[in-house]
N, C-alpha and C. Protein backbone atom coordinates (compact mmCIF):
# COMPACT_ATOMS: atom_id res chain seq x y z
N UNK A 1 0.85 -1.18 0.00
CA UNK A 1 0.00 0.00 0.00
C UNK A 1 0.89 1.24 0.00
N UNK A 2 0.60 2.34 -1.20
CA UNK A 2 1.49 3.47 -0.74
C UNK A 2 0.90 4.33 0.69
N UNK A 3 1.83 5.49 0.96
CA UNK A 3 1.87 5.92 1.97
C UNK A 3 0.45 7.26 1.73
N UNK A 4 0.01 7.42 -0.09
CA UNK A 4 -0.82 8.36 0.22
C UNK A 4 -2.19 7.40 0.70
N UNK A 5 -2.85 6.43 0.18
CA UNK A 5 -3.73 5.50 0.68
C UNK A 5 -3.08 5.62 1.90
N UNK A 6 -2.15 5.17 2.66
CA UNK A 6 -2.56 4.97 3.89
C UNK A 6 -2.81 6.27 4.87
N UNK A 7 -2.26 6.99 4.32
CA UNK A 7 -2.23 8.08 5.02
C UNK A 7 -3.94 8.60 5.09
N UNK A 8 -4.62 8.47 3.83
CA UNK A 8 -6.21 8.57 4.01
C UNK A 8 -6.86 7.89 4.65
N UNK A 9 -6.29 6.57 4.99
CA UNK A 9 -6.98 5.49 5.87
C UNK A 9 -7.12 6.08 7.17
N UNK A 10 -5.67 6.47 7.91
CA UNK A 10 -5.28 6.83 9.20
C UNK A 10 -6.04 8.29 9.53
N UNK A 11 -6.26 9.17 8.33
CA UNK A 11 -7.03 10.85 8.95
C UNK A 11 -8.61 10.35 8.84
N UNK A 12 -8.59 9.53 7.95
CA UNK A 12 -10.59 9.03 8.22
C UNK A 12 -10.80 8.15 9.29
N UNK A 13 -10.10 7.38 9.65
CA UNK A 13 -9.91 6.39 10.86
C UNK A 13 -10.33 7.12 11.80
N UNK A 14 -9.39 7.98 12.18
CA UNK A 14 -9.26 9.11 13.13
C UNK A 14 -10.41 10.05 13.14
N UNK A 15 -10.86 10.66 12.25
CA UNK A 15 -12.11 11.44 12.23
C UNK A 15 -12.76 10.94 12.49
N UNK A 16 -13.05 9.47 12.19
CA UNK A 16 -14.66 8.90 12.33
C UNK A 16 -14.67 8.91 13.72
N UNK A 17 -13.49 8.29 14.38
CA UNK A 17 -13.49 7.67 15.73
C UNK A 17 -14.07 9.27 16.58
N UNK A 18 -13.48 10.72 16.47
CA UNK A 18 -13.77 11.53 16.66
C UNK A 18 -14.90 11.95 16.47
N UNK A 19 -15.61 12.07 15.44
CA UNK A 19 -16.93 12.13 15.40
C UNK A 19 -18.23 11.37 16.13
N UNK A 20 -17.84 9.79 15.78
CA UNK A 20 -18.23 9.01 16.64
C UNK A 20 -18.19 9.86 18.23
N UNK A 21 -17.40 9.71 19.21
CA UNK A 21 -17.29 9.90 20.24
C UNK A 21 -18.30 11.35 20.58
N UNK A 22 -18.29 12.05 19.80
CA UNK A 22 -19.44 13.36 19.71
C UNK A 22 -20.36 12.50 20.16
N UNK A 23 -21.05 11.65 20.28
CA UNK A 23 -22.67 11.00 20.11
C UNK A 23 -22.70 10.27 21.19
N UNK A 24 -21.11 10.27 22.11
CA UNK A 24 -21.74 9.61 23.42
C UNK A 24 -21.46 10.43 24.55
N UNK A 25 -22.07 9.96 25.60
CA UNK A 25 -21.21 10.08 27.08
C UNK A 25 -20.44 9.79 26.93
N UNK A 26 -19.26 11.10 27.81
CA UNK A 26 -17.81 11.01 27.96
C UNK A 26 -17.05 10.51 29.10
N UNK A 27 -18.18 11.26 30.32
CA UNK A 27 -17.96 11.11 31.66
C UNK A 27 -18.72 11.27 32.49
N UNK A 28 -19.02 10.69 33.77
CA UNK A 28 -19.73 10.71 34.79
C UNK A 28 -19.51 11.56 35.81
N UNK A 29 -19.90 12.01 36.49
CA UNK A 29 -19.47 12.96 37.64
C UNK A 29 -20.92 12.35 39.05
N UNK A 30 -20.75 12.91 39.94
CA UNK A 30 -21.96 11.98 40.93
C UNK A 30 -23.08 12.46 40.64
N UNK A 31 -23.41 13.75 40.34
CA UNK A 31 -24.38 14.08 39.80
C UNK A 31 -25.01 14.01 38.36
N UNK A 32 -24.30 14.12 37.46
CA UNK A 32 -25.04 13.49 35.88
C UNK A 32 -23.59 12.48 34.88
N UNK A 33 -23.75 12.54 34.08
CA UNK A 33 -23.21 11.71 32.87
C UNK A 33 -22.88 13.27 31.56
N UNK A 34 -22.06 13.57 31.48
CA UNK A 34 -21.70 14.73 30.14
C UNK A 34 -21.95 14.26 28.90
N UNK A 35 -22.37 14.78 28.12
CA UNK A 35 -22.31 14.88 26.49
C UNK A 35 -21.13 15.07 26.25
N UNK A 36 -20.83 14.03 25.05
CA UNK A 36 -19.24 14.71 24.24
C UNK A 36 -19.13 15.92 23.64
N UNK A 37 -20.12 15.61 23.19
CA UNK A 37 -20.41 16.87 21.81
C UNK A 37 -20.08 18.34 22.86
N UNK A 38 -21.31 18.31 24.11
CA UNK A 38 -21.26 19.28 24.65
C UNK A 38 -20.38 20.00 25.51
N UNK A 39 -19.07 19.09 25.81
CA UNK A 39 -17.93 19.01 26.39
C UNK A 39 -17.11 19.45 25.34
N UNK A 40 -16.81 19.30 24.22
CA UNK A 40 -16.20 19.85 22.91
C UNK A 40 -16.42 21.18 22.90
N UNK A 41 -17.79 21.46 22.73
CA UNK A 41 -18.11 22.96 22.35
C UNK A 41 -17.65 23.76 23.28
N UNK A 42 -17.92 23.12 24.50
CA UNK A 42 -17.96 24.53 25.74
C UNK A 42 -16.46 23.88 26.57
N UNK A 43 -15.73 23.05 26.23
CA UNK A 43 -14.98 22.93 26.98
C UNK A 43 -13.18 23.78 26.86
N UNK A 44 -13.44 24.51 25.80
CA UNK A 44 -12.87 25.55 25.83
C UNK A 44 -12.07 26.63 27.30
N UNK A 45 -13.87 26.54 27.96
CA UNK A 45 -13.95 27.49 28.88
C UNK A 45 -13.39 27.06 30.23
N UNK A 46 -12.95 25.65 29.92
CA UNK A 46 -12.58 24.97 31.32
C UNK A 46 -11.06 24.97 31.04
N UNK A 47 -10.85 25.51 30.15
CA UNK A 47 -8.86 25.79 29.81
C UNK A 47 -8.89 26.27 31.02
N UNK A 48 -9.11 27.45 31.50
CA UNK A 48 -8.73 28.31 32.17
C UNK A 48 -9.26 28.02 34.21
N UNK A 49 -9.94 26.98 33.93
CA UNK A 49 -10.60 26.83 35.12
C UNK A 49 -10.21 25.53 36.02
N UNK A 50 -9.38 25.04 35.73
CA UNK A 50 -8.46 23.81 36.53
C UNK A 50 -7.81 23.22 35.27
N UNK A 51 -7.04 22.18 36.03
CA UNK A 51 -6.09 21.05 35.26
C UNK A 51 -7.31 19.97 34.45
N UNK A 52 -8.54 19.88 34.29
CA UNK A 52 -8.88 18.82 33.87
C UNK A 52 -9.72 19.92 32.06
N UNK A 53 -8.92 21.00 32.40
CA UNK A 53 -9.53 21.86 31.11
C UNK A 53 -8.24 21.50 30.26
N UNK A 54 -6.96 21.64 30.98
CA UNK A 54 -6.26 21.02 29.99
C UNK A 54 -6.44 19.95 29.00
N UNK A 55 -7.27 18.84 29.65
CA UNK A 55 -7.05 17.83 28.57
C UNK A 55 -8.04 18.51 27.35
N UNK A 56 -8.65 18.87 27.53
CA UNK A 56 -9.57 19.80 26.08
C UNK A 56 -8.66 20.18 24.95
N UNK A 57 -7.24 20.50 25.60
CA UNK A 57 -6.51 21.04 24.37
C UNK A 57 -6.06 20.41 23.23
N UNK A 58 -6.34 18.70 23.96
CA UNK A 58 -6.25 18.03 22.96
C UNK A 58 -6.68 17.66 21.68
N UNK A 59 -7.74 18.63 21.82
CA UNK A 59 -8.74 18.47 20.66
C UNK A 59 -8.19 19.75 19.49
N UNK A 60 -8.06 20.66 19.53
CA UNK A 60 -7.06 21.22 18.37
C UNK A 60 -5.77 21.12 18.43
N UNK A 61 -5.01 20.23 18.87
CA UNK A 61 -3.80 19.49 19.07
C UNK A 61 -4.24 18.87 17.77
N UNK A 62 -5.23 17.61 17.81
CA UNK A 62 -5.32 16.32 16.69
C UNK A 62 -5.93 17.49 15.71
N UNK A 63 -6.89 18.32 15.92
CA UNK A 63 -7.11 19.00 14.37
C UNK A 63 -6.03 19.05 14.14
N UNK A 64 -4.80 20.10 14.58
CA UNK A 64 -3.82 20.08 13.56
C UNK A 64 -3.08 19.57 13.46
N UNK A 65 -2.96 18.27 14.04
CA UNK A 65 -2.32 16.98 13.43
C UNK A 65 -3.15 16.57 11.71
N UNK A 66 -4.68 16.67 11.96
CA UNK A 66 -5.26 16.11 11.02
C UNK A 66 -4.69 17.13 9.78
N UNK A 67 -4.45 18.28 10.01
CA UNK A 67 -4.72 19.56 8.45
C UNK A 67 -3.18 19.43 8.07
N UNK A 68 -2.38 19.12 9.24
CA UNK A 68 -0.65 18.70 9.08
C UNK A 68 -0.37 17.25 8.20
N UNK A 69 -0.71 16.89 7.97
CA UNK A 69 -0.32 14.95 8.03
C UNK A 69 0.26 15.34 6.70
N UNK A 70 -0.67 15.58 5.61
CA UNK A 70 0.10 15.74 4.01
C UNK A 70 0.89 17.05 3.96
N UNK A 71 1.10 17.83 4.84
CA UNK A 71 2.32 19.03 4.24
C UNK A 71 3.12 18.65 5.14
N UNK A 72 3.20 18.19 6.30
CA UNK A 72 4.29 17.81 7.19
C UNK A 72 3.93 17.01 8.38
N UNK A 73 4.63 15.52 7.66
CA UNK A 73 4.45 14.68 9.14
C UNK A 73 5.13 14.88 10.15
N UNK A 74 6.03 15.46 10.40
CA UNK A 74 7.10 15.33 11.12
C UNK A 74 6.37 16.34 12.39
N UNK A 75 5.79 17.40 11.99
CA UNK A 75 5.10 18.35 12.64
C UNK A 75 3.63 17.47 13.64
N UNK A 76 3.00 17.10 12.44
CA UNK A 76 1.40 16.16 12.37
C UNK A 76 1.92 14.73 13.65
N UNK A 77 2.65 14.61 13.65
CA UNK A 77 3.44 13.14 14.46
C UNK A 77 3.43 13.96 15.94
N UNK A 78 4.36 15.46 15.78
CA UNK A 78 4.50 15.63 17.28
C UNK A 78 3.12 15.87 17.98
N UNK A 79 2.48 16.81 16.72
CA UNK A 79 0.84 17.20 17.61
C UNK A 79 0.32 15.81 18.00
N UNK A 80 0.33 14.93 17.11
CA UNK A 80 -0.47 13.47 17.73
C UNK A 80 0.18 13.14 18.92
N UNK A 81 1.15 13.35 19.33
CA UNK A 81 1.89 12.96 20.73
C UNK A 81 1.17 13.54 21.99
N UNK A 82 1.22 15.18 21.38
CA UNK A 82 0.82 15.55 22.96
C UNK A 82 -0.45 15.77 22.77
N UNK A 83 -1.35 15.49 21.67
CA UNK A 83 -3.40 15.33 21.85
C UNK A 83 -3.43 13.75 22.72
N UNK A 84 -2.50 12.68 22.25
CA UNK A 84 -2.53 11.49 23.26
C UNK A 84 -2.36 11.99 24.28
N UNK A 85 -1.22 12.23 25.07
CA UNK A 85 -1.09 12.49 26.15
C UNK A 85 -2.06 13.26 27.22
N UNK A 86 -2.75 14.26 26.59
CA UNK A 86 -3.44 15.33 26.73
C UNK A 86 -5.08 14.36 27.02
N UNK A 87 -5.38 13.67 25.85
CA UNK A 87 -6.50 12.68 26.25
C UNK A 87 -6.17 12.02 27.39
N UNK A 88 -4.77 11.61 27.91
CA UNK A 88 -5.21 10.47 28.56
C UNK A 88 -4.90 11.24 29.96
N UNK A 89 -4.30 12.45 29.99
CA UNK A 89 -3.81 13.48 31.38
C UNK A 89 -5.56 13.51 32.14
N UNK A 90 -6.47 12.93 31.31
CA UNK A 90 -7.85 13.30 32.13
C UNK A 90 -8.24 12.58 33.15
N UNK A 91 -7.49 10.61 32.99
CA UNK A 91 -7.72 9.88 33.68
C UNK A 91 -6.70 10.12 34.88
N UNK A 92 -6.12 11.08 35.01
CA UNK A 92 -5.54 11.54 36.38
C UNK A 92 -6.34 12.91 37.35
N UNK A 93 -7.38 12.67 36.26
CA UNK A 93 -8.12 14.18 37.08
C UNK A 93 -9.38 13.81 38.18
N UNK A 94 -9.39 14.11 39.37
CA UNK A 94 -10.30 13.60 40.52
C UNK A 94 -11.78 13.80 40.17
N UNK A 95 -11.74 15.41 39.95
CA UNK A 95 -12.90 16.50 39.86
C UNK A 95 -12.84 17.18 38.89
N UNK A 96 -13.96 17.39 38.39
CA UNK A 96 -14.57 18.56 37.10
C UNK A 96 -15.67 19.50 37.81
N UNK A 97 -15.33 20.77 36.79
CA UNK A 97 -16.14 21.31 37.17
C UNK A 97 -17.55 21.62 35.94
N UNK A 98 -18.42 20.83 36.75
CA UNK A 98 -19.21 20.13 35.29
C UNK A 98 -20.73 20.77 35.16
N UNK A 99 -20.72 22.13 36.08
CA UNK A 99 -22.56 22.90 35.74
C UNK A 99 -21.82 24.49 35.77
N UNK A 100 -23.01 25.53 35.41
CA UNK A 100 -22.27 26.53 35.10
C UNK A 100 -22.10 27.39 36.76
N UNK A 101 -22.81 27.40 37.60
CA UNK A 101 -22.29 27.96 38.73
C UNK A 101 -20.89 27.30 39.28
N UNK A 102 -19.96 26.36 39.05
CA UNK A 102 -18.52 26.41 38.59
C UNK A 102 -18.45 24.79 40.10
N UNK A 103 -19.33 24.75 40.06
CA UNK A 103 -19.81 23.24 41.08
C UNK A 103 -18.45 22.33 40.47
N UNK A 104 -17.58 21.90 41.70
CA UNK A 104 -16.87 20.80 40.94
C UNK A 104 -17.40 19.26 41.47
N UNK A 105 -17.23 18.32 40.76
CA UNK A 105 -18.24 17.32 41.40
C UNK A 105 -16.43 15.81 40.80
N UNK A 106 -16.93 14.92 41.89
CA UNK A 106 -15.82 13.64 41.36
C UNK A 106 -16.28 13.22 39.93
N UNK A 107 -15.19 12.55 39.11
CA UNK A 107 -15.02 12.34 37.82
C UNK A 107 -15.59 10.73 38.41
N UNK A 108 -16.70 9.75 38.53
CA UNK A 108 -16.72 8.33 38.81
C UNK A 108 -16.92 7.44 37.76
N UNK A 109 -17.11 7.80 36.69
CA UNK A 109 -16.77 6.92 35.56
C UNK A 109 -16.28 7.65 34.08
N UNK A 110 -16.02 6.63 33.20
CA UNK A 110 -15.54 7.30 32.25
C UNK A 110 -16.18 6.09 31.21
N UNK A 111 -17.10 6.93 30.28
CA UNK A 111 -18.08 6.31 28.89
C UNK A 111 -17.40 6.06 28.06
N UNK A 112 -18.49 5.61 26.95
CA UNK A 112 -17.35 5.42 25.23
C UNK A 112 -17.08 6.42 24.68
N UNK A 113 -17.59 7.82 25.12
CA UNK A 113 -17.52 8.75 24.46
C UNK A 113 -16.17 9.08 24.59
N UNK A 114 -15.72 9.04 26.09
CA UNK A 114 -13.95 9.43 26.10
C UNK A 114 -13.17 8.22 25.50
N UNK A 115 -13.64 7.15 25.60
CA UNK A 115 -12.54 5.87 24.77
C UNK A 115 -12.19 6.34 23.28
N UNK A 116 -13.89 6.18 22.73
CA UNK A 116 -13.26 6.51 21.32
C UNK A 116 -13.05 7.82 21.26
N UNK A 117 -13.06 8.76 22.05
CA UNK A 117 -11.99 9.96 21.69
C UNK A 117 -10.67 9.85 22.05
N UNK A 118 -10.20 9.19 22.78
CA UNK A 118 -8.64 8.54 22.74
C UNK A 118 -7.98 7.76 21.85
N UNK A 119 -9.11 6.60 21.51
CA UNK A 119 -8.88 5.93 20.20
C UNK A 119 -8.30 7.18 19.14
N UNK A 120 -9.53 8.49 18.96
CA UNK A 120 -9.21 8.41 17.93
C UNK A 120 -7.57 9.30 17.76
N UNK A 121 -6.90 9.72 18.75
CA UNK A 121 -5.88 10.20 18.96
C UNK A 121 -4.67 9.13 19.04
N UNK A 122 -5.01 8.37 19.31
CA UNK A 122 -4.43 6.97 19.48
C UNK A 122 -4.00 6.24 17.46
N UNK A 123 -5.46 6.59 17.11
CA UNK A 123 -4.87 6.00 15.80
C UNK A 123 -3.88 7.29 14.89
N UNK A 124 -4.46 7.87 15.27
CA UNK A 124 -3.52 9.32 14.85
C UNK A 124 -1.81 9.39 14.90
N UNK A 125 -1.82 8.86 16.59
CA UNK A 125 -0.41 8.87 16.82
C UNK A 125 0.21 7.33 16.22
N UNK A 126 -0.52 6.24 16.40
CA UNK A 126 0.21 5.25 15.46
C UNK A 126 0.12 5.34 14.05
N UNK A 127 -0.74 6.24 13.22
CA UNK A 127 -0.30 6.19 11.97
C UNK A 127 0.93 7.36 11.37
N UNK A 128 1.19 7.82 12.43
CA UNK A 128 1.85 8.99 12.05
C UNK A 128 2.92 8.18 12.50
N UNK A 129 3.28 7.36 13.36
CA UNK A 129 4.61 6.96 13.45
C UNK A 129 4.72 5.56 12.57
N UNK A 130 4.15 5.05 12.26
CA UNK A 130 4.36 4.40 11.23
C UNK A 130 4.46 4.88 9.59
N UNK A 131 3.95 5.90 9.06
CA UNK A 131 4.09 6.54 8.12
C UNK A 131 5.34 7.15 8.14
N UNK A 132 5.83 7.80 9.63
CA UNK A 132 7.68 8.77 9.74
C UNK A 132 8.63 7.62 9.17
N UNK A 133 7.91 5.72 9.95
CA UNK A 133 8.92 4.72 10.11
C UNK A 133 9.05 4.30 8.67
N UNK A 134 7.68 3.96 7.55
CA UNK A 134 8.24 3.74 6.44
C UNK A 134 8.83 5.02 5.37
N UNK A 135 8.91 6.31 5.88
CA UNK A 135 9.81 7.35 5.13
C UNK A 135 10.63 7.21 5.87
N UNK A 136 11.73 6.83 6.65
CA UNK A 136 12.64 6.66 7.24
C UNK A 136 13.29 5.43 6.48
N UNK A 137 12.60 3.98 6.75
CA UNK A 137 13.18 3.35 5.79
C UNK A 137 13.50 3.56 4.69
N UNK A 138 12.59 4.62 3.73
CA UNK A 138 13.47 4.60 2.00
C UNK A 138 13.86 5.50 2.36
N UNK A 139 14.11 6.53 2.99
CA UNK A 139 15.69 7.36 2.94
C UNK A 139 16.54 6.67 3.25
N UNK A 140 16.81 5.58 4.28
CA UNK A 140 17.96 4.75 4.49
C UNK A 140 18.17 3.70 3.45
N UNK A 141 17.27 3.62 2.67
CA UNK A 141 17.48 2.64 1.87
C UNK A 141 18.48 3.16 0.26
N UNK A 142 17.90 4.89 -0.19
CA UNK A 142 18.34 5.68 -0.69
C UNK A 142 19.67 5.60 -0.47
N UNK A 143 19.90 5.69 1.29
CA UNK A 143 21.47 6.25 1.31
C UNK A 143 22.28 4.91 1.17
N UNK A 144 21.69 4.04 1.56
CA UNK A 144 22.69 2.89 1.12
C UNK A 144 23.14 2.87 -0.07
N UNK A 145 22.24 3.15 -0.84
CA UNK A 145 22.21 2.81 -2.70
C UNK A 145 23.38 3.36 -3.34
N UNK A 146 23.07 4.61 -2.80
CA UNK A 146 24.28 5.41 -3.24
C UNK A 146 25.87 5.57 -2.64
N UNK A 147 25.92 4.78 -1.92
CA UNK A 147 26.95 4.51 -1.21
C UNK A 147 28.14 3.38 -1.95
């Protein structure tokens, strides 16, 4: 398979899984269950309002992994690193603050909505390092040749 097929496999992979995850519960708190979708839109606003707004950033992290991949993997590879990381920095977070009078309540479960939004950062970051690994091989293969 060339690397442009796969490379379309790995940004639709990734989108769907992202989109997908829009349509479920993400997380539980003791008082309700969150929308993805609605955690996307407004979770912007929780950048600024504890450590569990950080992981939000992960989400235009993988966009611009996704708009990066065909002008530069090398770039598209690092953003997929830290949108993983960034997804998964949530399962270290106790409390959210999850209604608008700024109520923080315990995080007690975690839905499909946050899986396949990790997934889809997850396939992101393995296709991007497998795509760096087979352009790595034919440049080394290049430099042998000519040697």
């Amino acid at each position: 398979m060339d690397d442009k097929k796969l490379q379309k496999i790995i940004l639709l992979s990734s989108i769907f899984l992202f989109v997908l995850s829009l349509t479920q519960k993400c997380f539980c708190t003791t008082t309700h269950c969150s929308d993805s979708a609605m955690v996307f839109l407004l979770g912007w606003a929780a950048v600024f309002s504890g450590a569990a707004g950080l992981s939000w950033l992960a989400n235009p992290l993988l966009i611009a992994a996704w708009l990066l991949l065909k002008k530069n993997l090398k770039m598209s590879m690092f953003l997929s690193v830290f949108a993983f990381l960034l997804s998964l920095f949530f399962l270290l977070i106790d409390t959210v603050v999850d209604n608008e009078n700024g109520g923080s309540h315990q995080v007690i479960a975690y839905k499909s909505g946050y899986w396949l939004w990790v997934m889809s950062s997850t396939c992101m970051l393995l296709g991007t390092f497998i795509l760096m690994l087979r352009n790595n091989n034919r440049v080394a293969v290049k430099k042998k040749t000519f040697r």
